[in-house]
Protein backbone atom coordinates (compact mmCIF):
# COMPACT_ATOMS: atom_id res chain seq x y z
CA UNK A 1 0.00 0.00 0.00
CA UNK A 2 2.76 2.53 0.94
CA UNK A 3 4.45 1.92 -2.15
CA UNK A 4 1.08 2.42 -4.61
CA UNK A 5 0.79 5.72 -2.51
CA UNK A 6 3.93 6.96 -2.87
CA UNK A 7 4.02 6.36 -6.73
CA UNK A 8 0.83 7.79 -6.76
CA UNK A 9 1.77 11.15 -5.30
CA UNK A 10 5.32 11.33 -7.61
CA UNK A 11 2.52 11.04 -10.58
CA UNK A 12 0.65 13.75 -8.79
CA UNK A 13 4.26 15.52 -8.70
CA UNK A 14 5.24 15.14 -12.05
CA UNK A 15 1.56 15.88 -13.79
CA UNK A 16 1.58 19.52 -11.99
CA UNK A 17 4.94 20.20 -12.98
CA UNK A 18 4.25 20.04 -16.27
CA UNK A 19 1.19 21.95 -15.95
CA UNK A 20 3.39 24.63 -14.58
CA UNK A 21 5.24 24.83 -18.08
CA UNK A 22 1.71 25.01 -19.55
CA UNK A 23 1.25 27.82 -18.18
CA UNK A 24 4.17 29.09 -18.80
CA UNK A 25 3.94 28.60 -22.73
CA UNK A 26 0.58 30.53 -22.53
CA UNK A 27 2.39 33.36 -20.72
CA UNK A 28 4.91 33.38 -23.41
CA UNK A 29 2.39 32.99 -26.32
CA UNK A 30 0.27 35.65 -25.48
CA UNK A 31 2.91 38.03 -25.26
CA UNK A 32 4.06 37.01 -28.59
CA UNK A 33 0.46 37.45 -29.97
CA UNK A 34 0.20 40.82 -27.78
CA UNK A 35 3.36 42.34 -30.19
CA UNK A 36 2.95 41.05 -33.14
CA UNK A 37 5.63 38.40 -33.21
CA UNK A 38 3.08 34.90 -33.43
CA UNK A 39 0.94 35.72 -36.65
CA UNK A 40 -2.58 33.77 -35.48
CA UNK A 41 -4.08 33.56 -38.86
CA UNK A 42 -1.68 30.31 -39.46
CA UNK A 43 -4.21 27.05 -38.52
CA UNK A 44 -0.81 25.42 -36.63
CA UNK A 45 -0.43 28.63 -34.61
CA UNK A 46 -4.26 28.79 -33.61
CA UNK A 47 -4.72 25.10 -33.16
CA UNK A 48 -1.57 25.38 -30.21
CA UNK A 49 -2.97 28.54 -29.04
CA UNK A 50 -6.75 26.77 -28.72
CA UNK A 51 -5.40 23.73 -26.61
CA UNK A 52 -2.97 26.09 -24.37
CA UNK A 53 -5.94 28.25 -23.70
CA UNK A 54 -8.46 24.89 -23.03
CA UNK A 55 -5.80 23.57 -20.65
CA UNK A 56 -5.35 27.09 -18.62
CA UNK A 57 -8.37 29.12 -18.39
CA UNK A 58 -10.63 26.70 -16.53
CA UNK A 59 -7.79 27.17 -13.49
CA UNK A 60 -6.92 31.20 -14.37
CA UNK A 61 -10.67 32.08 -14.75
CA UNK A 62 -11.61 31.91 -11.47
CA UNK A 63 -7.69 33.45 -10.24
CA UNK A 64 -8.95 36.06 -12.46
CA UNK A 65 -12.70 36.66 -10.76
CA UNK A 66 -11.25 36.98 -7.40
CA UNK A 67 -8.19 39.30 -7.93
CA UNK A 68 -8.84 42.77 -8.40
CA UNK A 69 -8.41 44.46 -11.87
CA UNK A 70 -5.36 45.98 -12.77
CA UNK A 71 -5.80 47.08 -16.48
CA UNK A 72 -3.44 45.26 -18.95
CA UNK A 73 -1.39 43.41 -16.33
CA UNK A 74 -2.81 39.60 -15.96
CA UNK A 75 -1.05 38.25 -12.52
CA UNK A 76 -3.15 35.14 -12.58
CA UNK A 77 -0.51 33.05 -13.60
CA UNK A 78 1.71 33.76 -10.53
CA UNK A 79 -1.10 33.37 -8.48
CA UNK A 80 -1.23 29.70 -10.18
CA UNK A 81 2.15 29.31 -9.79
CA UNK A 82 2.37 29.98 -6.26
CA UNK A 83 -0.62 27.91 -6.46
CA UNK A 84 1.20 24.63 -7.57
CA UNK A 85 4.24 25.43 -6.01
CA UNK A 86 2.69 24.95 -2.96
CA UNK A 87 0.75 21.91 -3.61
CA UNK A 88 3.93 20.48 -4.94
CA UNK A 89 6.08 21.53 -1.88
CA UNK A 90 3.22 19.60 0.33
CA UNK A 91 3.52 16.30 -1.29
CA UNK A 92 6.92 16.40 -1.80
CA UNK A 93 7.08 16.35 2.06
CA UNK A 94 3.56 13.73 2.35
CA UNK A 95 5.99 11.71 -0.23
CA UNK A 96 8.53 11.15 2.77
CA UNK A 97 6.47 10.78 5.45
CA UNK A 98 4.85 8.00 4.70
């Protein structure tokens, strides 16, 4: 049993840390869109922007909702990050303890 746990958590682990580069590439993306740089007429471009944007707003939405509104600047993602960091940090540590 401890063993099925513990792999189970370092899936947890592993599965949120990539989500945290998700993120991360929809950061990055929409400031390339924001200047110009990522041209999002091209069907590859839009398709990666469409599942980027699927896999983050459900979580940023309601970041965004609760935090107040500060023009321009989008913070939800450090919220997220802070977010995950945190959930990581607290099974890294369940991880060992069992």
């Amino acid at each position: 049993m401890h063993a099925i746990l513990t792999s189970a958590i370092e899936v947890v682990i592993v599965a949120l840390n990539l989500y945290w580069y998700v993120v991360l590439a929809a950061v990055v993306l929409s400031w390339l869109v924001a200047f110009g740089i990522v041209n999002t007429y091209n069907s590859t471009v839009r398709t990666v922007l469409t599942v980027i944007s699927r896999l983050t707003e459900p979580v940023l939405r309601p970041i965004r909702r609760v935090m107040p509104d500060l023009g321009s600047v989008d913070l939800s993602p450090i919220v997220l990050w802070l977010g995950l960091y945190f959930v990581i940090r607290v099974l890294e540590q369940l991880r060992y303890t069992i």
